[in-house]
Protein backbone atom coordinates (compact mmCIF):
# COMPACT_ATOMS: atom_id res chain seq x y z
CA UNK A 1 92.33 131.37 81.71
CA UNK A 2 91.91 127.38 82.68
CA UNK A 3 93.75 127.81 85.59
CA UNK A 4 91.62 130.81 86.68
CA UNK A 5 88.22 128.69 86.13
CA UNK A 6 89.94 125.69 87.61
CA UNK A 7 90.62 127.75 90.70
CA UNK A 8 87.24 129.12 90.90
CA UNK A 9 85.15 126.30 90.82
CA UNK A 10 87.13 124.21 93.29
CA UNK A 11 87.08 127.12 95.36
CA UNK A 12 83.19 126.82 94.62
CA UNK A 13 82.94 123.30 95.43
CA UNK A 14 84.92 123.83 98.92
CA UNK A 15 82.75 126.40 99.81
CA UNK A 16 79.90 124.09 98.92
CA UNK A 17 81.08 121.28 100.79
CA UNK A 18 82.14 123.18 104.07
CA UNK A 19 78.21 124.73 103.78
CA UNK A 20 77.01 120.81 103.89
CA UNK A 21 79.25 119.92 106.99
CA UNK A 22 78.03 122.88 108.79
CA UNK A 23 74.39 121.59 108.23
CA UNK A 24 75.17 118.10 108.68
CA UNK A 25 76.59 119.05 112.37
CA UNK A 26 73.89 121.52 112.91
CA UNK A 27 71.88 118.54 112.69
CA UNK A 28 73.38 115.79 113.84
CA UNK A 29 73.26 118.69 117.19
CA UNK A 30 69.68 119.32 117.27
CA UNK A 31 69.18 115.64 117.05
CA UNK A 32 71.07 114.84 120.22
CA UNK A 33 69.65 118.16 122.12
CA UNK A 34 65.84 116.70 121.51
């Protein structure tokens, strides 16, 4: 049962973190195109 939630919220957080590097390139992109 721990390892299951373990598992699940680190999976959580990765997706959460890959999400904020897409956005911080998507910026950092339109910042250099303008």
């Amino acid at each position: 049962m721990l390892t299951t939630y373990i598992i699940h919220s680190t999976r959580n957080m990765l997706f959460i973190i890959f999400l904020w590097i897409l956005h911080t390139i998507s910026n950092t992109i339109i910042i250099i195109t303008n």
